[in-house]
N, C-alpha and C. Protein backbone atom coordinates (compact mmCIF):
# COMPACT_ATOMS: atom_id res chain seq x y z
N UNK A 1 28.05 0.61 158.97
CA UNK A 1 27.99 1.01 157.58
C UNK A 1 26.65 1.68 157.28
N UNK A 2 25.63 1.24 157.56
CA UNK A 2 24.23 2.09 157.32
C UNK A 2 24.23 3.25 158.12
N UNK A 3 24.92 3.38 159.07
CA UNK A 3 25.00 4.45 159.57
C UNK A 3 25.75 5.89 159.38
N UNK A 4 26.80 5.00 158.57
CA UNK A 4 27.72 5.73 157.68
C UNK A 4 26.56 6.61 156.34
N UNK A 5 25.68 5.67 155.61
CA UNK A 5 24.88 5.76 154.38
C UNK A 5 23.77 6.85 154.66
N UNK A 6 23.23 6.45 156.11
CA UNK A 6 21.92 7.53 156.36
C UNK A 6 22.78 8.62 156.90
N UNK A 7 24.24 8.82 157.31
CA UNK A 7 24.54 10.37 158.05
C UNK A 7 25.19 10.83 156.35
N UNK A 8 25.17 10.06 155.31
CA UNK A 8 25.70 11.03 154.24
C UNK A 8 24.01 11.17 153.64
N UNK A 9 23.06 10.43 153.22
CA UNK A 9 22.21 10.55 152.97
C UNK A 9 21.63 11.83 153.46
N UNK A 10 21.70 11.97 154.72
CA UNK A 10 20.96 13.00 155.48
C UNK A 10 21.75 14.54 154.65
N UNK A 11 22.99 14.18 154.74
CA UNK A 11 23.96 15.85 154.15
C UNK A 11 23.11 16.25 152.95
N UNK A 12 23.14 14.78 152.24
CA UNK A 12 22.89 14.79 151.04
C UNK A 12 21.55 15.96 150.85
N UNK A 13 20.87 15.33 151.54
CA UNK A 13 19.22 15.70 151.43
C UNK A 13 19.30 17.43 152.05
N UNK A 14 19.87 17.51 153.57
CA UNK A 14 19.74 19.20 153.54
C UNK A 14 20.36 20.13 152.59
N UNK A 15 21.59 19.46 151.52
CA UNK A 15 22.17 20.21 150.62
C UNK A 15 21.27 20.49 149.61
N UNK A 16 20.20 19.61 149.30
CA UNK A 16 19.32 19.48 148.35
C UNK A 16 17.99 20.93 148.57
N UNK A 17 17.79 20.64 149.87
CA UNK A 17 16.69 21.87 150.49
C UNK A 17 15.81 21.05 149.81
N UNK A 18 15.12 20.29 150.57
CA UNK A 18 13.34 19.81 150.48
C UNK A 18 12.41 20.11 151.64
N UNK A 19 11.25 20.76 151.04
CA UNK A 19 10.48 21.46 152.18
C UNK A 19 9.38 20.19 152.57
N UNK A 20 9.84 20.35 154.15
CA UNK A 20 8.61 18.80 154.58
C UNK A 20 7.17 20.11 155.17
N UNK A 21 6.33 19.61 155.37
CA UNK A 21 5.05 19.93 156.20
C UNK A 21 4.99 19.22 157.54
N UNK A 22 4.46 19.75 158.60
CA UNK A 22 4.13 18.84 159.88
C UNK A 22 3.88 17.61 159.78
N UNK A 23 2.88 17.51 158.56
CA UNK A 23 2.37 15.93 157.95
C UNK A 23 3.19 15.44 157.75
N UNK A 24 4.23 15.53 156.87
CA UNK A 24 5.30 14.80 156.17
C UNK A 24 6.31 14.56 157.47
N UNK A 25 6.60 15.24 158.32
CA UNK A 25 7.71 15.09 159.36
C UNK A 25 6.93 13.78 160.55
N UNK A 26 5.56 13.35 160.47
CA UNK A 26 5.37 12.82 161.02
C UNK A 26 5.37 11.09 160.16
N UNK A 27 5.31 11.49 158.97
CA UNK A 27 5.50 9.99 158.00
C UNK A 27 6.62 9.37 158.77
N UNK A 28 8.02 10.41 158.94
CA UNK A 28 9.15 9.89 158.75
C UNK A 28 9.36 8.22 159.84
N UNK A 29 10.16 7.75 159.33
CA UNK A 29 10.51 6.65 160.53
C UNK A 29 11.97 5.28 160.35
N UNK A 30 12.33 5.27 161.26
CA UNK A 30 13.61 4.08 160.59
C UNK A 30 13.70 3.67 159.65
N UNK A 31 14.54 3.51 159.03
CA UNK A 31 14.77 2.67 158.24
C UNK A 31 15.05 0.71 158.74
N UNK A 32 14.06 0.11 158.64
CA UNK A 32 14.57 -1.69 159.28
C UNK A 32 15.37 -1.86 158.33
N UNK A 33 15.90 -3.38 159.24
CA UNK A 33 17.42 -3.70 158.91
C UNK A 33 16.84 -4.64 157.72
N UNK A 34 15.67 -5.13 157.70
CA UNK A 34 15.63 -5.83 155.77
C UNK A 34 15.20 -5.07 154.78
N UNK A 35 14.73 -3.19 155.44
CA UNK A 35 14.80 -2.72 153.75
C UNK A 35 16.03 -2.27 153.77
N UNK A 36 17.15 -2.37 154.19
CA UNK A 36 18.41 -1.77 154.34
C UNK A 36 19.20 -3.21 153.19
N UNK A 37 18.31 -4.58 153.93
CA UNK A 37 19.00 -5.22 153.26
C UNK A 37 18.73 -5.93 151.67
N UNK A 38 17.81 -5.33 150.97
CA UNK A 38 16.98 -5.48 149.99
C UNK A 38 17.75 -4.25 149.45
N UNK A 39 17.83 -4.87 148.03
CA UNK A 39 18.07 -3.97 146.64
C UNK A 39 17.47 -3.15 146.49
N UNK A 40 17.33 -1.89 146.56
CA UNK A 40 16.47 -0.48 146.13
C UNK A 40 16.26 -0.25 144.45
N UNK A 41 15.48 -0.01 144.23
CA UNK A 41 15.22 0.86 143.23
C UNK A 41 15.54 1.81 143.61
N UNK A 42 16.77 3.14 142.93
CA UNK A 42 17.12 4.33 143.57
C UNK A 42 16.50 5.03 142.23
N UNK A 43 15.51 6.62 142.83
CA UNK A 43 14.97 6.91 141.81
C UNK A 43 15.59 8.29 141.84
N UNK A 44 15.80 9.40 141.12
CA UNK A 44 16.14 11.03 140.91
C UNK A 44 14.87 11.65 140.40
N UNK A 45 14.55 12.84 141.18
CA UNK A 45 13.91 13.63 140.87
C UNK A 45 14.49 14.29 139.86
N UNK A 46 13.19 14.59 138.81
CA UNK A 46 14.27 15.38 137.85
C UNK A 46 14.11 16.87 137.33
N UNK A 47 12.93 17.34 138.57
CA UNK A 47 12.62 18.85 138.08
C UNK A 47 12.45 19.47 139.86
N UNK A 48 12.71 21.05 139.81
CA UNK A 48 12.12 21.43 141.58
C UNK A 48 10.99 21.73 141.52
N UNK A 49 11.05 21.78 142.52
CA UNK A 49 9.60 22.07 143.84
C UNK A 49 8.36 20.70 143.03
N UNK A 50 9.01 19.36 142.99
CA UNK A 50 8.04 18.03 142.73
C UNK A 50 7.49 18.27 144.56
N UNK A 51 5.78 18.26 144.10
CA UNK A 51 5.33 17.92 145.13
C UNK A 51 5.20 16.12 145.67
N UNK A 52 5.34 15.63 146.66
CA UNK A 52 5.24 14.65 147.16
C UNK A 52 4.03 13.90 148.13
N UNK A 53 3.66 13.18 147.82
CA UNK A 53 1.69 13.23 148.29
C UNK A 53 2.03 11.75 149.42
N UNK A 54 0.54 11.89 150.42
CA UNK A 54 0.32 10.97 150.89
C UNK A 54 -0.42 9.09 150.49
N UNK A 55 -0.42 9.62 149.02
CA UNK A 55 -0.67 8.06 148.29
C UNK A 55 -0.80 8.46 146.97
N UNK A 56 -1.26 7.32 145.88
CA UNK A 56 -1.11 7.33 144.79
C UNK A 56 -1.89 8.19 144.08
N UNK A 57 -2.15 9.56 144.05
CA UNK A 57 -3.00 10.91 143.20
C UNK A 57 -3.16 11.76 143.39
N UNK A 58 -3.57 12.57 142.80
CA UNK A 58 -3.55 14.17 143.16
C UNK A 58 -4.45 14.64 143.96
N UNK A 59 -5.12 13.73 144.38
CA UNK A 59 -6.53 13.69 145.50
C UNK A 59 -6.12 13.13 146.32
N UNK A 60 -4.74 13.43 146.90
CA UNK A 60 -3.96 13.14 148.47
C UNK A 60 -3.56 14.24 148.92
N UNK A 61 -3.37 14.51 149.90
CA UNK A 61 -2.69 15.80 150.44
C UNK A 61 -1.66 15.94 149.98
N UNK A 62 -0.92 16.94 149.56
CA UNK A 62 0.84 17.22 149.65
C UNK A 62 1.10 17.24 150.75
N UNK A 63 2.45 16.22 151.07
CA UNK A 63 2.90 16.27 152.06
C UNK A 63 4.38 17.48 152.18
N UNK A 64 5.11 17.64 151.03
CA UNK A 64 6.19 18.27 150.79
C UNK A 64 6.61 18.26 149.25
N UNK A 65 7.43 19.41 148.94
CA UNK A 65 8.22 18.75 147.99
C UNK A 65 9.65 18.76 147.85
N UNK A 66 10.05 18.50 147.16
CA UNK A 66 11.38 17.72 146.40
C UNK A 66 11.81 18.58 145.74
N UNK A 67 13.40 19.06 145.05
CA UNK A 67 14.00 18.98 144.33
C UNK A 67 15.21 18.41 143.47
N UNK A 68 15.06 19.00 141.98
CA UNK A 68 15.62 18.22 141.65
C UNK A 68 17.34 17.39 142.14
N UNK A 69 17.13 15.74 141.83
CA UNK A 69 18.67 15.66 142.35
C UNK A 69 18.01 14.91 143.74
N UNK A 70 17.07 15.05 143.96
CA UNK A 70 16.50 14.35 145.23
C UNK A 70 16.35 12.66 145.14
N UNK A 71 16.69 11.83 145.64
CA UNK A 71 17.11 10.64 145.62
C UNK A 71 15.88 9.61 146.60
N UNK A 72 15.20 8.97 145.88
CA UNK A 72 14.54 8.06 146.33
C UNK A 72 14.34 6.53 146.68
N UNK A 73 14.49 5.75 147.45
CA UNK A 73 14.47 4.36 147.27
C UNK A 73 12.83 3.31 146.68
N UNK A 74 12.86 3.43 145.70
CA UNK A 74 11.47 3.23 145.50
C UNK A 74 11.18 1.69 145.70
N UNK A 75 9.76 1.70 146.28
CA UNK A 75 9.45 0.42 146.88
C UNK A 75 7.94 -0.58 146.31
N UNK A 76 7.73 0.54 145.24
CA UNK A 76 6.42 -0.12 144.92
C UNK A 76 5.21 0.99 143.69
N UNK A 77 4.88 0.94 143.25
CA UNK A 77 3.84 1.82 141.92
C UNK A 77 2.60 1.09 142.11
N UNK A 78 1.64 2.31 141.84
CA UNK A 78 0.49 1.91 141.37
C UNK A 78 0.26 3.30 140.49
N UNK A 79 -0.11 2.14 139.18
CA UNK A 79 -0.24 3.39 137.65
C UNK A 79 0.43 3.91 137.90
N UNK A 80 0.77 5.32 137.47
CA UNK A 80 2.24 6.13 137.18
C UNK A 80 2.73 6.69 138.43
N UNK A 81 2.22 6.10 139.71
CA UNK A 81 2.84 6.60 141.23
C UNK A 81 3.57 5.92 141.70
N UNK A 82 5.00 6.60 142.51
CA UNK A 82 5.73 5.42 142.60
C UNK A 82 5.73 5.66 144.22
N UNK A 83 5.80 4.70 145.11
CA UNK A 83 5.87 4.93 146.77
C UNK A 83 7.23 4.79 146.41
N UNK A 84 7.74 5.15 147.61
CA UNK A 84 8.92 5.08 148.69
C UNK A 84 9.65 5.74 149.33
N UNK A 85 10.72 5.91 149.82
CA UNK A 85 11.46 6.49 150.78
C UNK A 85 12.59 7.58 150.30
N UNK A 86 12.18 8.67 150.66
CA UNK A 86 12.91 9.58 150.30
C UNK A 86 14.44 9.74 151.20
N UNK A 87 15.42 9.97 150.99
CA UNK A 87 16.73 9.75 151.58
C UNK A 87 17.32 11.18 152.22
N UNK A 88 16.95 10.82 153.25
CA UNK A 88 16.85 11.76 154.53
C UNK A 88 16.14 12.33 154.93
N UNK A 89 14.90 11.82 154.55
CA UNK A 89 13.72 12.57 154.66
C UNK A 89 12.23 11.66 154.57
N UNK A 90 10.89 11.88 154.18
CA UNK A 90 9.92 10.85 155.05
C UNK A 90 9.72 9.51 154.17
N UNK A 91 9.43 8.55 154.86
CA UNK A 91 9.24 7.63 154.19
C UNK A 91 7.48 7.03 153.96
N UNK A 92 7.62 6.30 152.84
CA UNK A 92 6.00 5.78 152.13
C UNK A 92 5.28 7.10 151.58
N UNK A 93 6.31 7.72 150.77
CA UNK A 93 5.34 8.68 149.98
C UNK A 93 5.51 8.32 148.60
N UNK A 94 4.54 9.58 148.03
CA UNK A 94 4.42 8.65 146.79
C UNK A 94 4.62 10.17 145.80
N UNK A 95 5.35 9.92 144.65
CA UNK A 95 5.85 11.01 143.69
C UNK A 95 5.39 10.44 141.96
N UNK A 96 5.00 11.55 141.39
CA UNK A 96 4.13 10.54 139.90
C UNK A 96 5.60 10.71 139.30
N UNK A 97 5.62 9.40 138.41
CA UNK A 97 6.18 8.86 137.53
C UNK A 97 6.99 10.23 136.45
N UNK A 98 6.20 10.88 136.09
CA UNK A 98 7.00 11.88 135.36
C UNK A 98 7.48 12.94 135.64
N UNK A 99 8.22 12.79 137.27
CA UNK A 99 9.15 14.04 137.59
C UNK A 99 10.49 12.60 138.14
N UNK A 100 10.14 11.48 138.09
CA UNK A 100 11.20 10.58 138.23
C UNK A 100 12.39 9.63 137.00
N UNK A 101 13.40 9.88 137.33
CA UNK A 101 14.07 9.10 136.84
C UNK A 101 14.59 7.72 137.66
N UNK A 102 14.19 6.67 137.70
CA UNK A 102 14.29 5.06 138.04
C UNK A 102 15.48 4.09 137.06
């Protein structure tokens, strides 16, 4: 079944067109079987080209961005940044609060 979730996830995400960077393609990594089994916060991007950073501010690198319709599992905030895992794409990044819907 998760395997079923990440090969539609994945459609999902190239239908979407999100541009990663070398950086960002190296974030990426499994998904484990207890955040699979933990309740997500699922978040929507809600505007294009949201850039996506390597931690909580604008004094992180961009790693990529997002458009809208882009689907996140969010795992955690600090002040208006939210981490988590983008769905089909890298995980532990972090997107500010006001291009998300949660």
């Amino acid at each position: 079944m998760v395997k079923k979730m990440m090969l539609a996830a994945t459609v999902l995400a190239a239908g979407l067109g999100f541009a990663l960077s070398p950086a960002a393609q190296a974030v990426q990594g499994p998904v484990t079987a207890q955040a699979a089994k933990a309740a997500a916060v699922v978040c929507t991007v809600n505007d294009n080209g949201v850039n996506f950073r390597g931690g909580p501010g604008s004094s992180y690198p961009v790693l990529g961005q997002v458009n809208r319709g882009q689907k996140l599992n969010a795992r955690g905030q600090e002040g208006s940044w939210v981490m988590g895992d983008l769905w089909g794409g890298p995980t532990g990044v972090w997107i500010h609060a006001g291009y998300l819907d949660c």
